[in-house]
C-alpha atoms as a PDB file:
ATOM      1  CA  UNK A   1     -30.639  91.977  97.402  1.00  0.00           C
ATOM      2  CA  UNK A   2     -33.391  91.447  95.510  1.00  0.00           C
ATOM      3  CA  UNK A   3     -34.355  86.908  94.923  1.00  0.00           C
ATOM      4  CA  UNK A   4     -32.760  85.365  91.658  1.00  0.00           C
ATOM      5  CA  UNK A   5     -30.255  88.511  91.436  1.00  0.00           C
ATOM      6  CA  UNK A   6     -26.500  87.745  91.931  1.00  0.00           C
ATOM      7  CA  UNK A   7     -24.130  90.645  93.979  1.00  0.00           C
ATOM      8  CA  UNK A   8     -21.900  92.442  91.391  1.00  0.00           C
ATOM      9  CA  UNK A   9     -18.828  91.237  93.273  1.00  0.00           C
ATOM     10  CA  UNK A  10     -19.294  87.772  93.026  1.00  0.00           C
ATOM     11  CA  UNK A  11     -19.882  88.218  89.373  1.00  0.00           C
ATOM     12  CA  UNK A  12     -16.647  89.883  89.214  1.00  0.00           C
ATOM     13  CA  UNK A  13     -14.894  87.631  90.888  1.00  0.00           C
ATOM     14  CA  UNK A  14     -16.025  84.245  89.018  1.00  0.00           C
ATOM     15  CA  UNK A  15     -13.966  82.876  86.637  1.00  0.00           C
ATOM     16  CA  UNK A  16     -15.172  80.423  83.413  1.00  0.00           C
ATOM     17  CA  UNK A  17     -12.409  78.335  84.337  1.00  0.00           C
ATOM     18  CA  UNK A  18     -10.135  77.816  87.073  1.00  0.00           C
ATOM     19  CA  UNK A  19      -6.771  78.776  85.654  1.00  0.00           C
ATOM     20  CA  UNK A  20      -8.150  81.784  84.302  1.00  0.00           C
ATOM     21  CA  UNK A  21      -8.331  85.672  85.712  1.00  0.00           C
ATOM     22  CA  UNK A  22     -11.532  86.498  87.204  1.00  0.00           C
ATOM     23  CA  UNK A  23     -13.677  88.640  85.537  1.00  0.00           C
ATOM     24  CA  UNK A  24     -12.786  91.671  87.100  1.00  0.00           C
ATOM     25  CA  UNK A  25      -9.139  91.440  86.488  1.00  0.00           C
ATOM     26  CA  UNK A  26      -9.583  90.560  82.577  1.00  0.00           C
ATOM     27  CA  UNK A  27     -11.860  93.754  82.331  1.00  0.00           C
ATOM     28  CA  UNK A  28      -8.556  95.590  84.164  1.00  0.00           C
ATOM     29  CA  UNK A  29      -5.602  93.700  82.256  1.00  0.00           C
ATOM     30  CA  UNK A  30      -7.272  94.640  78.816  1.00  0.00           C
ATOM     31  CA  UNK A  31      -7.910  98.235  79.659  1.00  0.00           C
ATOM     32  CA  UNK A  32      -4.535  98.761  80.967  1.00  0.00           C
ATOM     33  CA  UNK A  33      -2.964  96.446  78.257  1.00  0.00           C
ATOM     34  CA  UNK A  34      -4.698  98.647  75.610  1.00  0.00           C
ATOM     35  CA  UNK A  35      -3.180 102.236  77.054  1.00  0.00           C
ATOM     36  CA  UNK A  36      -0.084 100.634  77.574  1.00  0.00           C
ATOM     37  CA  UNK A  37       0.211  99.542  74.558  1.00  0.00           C
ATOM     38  CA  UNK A  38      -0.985 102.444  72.613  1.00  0.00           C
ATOM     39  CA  UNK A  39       1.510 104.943  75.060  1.00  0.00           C
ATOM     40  CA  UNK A  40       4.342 102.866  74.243  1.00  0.00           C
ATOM     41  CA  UNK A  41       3.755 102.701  70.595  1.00  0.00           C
ATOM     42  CA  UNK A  42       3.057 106.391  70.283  1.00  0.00           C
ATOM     43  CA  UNK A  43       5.922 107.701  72.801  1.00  0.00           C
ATOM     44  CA  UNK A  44       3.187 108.954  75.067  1.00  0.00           C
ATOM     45  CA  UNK A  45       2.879 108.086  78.713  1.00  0.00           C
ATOM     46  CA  UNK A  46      -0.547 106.657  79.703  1.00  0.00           C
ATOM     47  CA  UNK A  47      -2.325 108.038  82.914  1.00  0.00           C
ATOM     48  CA  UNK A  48      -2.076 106.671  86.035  1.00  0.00           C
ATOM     49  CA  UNK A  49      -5.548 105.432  87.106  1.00  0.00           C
ATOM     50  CA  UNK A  50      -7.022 105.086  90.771  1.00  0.00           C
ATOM     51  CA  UNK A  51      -6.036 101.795  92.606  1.00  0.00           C
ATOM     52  CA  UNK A  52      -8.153  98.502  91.730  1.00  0.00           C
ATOM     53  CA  UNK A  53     -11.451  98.430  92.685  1.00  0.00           C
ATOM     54  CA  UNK A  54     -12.584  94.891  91.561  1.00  0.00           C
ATOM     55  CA  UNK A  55     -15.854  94.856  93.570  1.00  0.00           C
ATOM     56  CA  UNK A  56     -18.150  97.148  91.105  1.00  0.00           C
ATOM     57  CA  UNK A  57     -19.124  97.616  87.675  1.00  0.00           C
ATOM     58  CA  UNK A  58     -18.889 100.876  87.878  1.00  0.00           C
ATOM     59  CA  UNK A  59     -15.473 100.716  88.606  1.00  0.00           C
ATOM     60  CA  UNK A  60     -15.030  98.106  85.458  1.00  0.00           C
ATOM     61  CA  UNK A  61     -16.813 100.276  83.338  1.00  0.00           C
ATOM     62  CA  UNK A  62     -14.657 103.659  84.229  1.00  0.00           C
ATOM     63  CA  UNK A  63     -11.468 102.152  83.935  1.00  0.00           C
ATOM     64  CA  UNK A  64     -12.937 101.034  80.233  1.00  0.00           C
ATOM     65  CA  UNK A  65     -13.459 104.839  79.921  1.00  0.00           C
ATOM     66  CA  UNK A  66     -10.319 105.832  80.963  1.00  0.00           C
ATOM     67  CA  UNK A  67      -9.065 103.069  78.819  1.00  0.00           C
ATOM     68  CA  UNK A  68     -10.548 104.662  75.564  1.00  0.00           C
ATOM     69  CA  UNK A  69     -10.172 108.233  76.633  1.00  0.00           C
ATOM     70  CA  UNK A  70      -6.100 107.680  76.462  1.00  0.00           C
ATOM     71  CA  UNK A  71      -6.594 105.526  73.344  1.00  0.00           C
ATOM     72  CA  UNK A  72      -8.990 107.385  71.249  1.00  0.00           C
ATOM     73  CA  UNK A  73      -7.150 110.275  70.578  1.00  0.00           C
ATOM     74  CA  UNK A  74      -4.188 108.758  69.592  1.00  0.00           C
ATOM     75  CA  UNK A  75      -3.499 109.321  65.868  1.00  0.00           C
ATOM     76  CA  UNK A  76      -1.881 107.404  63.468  1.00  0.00           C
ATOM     77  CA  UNK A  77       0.781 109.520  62.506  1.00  0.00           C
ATOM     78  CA  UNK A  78       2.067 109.113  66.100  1.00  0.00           C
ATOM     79  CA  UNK A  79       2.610 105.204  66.172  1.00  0.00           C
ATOM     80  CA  UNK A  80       3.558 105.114  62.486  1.00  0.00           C
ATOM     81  CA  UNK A  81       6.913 103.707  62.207  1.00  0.00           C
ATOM     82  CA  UNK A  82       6.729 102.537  65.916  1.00  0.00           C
ATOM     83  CA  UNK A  83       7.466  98.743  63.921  1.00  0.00           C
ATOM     84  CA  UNK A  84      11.155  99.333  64.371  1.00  0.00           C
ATOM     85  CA  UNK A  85      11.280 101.694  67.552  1.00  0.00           C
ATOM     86  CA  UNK A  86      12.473  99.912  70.676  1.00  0.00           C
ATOM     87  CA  UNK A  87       9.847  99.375  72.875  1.00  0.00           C
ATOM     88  CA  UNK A  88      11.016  99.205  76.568  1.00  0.00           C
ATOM     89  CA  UNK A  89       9.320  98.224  79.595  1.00  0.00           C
ATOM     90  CA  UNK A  90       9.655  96.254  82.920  1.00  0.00           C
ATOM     91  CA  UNK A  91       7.438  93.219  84.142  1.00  0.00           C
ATOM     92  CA  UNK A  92       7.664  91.266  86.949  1.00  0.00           C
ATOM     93  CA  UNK A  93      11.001  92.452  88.023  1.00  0.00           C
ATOM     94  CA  UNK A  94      12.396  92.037  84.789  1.00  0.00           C
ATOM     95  CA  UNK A  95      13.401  94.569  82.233  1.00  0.00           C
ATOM     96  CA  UNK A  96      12.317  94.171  78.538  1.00  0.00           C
ATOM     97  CA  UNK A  97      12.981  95.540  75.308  1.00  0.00           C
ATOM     98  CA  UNK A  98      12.301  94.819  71.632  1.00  0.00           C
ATOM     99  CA  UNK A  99      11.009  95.916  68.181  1.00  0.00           C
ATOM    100  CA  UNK A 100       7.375  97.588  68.286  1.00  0.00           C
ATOM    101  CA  UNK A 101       6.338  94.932  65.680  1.00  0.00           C
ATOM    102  CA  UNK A 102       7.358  91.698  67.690  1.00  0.00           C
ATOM    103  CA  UNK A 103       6.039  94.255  70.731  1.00  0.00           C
ATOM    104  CA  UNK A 104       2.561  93.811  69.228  1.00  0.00           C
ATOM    105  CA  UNK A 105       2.682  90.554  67.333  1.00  0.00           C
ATOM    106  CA  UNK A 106       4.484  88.314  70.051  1.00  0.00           C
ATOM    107  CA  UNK A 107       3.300  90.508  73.135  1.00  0.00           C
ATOM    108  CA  UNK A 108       0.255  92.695  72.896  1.00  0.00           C
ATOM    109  CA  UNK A 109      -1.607  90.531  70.796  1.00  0.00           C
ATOM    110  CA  UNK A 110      -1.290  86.928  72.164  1.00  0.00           C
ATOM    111  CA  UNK A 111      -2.429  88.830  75.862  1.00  0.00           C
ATOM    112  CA  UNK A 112      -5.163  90.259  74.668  1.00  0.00           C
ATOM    113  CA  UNK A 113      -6.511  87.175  73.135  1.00  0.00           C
ATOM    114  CA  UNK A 114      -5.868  85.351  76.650  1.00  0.00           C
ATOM    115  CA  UNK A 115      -6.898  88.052  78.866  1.00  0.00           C
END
Protein backbone atom coordinates (compact mmCIF):
# COMPACT_ATOMS: atom_id res chain seq x y z
CA UNK A 1 0.00 0.00 0.00
CA UNK A 2 1.07 3.01 -1.10
CA UNK A 3 2.42 5.85 2.37
CA UNK A 4 -0.46 8.21 3.68
CA UNK A 5 -3.18 5.83 1.90
CA UNK A 6 -5.59 3.95 4.26
CA UNK A 7 -6.78 0.00 3.15
CA UNK A 8 -10.44 0.13 1.92
CA UNK A 9 -11.40 -2.30 4.69
CA UNK A 10 -10.45 -0.42 7.49
CA UNK A 11 -12.31 2.47 6.05
CA UNK A 12 -15.24 0.31 5.90
CA UNK A 13 -15.09 -0.87 8.98
CA UNK A 14 -14.64 2.54 11.09
CA UNK A 15 -17.37 3.93 12.63
CA UNK A 16 -17.88 8.02 13.58
CA UNK A 17 -19.00 6.84 16.78
CA UNK A 18 -18.97 3.86 18.79
CA UNK A 19 -22.61 2.90 19.04
CA UNK A 20 -23.01 3.33 15.51
CA UNK A 21 -22.84 0.70 12.32
CA UNK A 22 -19.66 0.78 10.58
CA UNK A 23 -19.48 2.19 7.43
CA UNK A 24 -19.86 -0.71 5.47
CA UNK A 25 -22.98 -1.93 7.07
CA UNK A 26 -24.82 1.65 6.80
CA UNK A 27 -23.91 1.60 2.98
CA UNK A 28 -25.71 -2.19 3.15
CA UNK A 29 -28.73 -1.38 5.63
CA UNK A 30 -29.74 1.67 3.34
CA UNK A 31 -29.50 -0.18 0.09
CA UNK A 32 -31.41 -3.05 1.33
CA UNK A 33 -33.76 -0.77 3.43
CA UNK A 34 -34.51 1.17 0.19
CA UNK A 35 -35.56 -2.19 -2.03
CA UNK A 36 -37.27 -3.42 0.80
CA UNK A 37 -39.10 -0.80 1.22
CA UNK A 38 -39.98 0.05 -2.27
CA UNK A 39 -40.93 -4.10 -2.89
CA UNK A 40 -43.16 -3.98 -0.05
CA UNK A 41 -44.89 -0.83 -0.95
CA UNK A 42 -45.33 -1.81 -4.57
CA UNK A 43 -46.27 -5.69 -3.97
CA UNK A 44 -43.07 -6.61 -5.72
CA UNK A 45 -40.43 -8.88 -4.28
CA UNK A 46 -36.91 -7.36 -4.24
CA UNK A 47 -33.89 -9.53 -5.49
CA UNK A 48 -31.90 -11.46 -3.50
CA UNK A 49 -28.32 -10.06 -3.62
CA UNK A 50 -24.90 -12.00 -3.13
CA UNK A 51 -23.84 -12.49 0.58
CA UNK A 52 -22.05 -9.40 2.41
CA UNK A 53 -18.93 -8.49 1.30
CA UNK A 54 -17.99 -5.58 3.70
CA UNK A 55 -14.26 -5.50 2.81
CA UNK A 56 -14.49 -3.47 -0.72
CA UNK A 57 -15.92 -0.57 -2.29
CA UNK A 58 -16.67 -2.22 -5.02
CA UNK A 59 -18.81 -4.37 -3.29
CA UNK A 60 -20.51 -1.08 -1.50
CA UNK A 61 -20.89 0.49 -4.62
CA UNK A 62 -22.72 -2.67 -6.50
CA UNK A 63 -25.02 -3.36 -3.91
CA UNK A 64 -25.90 0.65 -4.35
CA UNK A 65 -26.50 -0.46 -7.99
CA UNK A 66 -28.48 -3.21 -7.32
CA UNK A 67 -30.16 -1.02 -4.83
CA UNK A 68 -31.33 1.52 -7.57
CA UNK A 69 -31.73 -0.99 -10.33
CA UNK A 70 -34.84 -2.61 -8.18
CA UNK A 71 -35.89 0.92 -7.17
CA UNK A 72 -35.72 2.91 -10.27
CA UNK A 73 -38.15 1.30 -12.19
CA UNK A 74 -40.70 1.25 -9.83
CA UNK A 75 -43.60 3.52 -10.86
CA UNK A 76 -45.89 5.37 -9.02
CA UNK A 77 -48.97 3.92 -9.98
CA UNK A 78 -47.68 0.72 -8.30
CA UNK A 79 -47.23 2.05 -4.61
CA UNK A 80 -50.17 4.44 -4.94
CA UNK A 81 -52.61 3.61 -2.36
CA UNK A 82 -49.97 1.36 -0.59
CA UNK A 83 -50.94 4.12 2.62
CA UNK A 84 -53.62 1.73 3.74
CA UNK A 85 -52.29 -1.76 2.41
CA UNK A 86 -50.92 -3.97 5.17
CA UNK A 87 -47.47 -4.15 5.03
CA UNK A 88 -46.08 -7.47 6.48
CA UNK A 89 -42.74 -8.54 7.30
CA UNK A 90 -40.56 -10.41 9.90
CA UNK A 91 -37.48 -8.98 11.92
CA UNK A 92 -35.53 -10.41 14.35
CA UNK A 93 -37.69 -13.36 14.94
CA UNK A 94 -40.63 -11.39 15.18
CA UNK A 95 -43.49 -11.00 12.81
CA UNK A 96 -44.82 -7.48 11.89
CA UNK A 97 -47.57 -5.92 10.25
CA UNK A 98 -49.13 -2.47 9.80
CA UNK A 99 -50.47 0.33 7.53
CA UNK A 100 -47.98 1.32 4.56
CA UNK A 101 -48.20 4.94 5.89
CA UNK A 102 -47.07 4.27 9.61
CA UNK A 103 -44.76 1.51 7.48
CA UNK A 104 -42.92 4.54 6.08
CA UNK A 105 -43.47 7.31 8.59
CA UNK A 106 -42.72 5.30 11.91
CA UNK A 107 -40.41 2.59 10.16
CA UNK A 108 -38.69 3.34 6.91
CA UNK A 109 -38.07 6.77 7.57
CA UNK A 110 -36.72 7.09 11.18
CA UNK A 111 -34.01 4.01 9.84
CA UNK A 112 -32.94 5.66 7.18
CA UNK A 113 -32.19 8.79 8.99
CA UNK A 114 -30.16 6.56 11.64
CA UNK A 115 -28.60 4.23 9.32
Amino acid sequence: MPPNKIDESALLQDRLYPDMFCLARQIRQSADLAMNTGGRLAGVTPPGLPAVDDTSFAAAKSRVEAALAFVKPLTRAQVDGAEDKVIAWSAGGNDRKIKGNDYVQQFTLPNFSSS
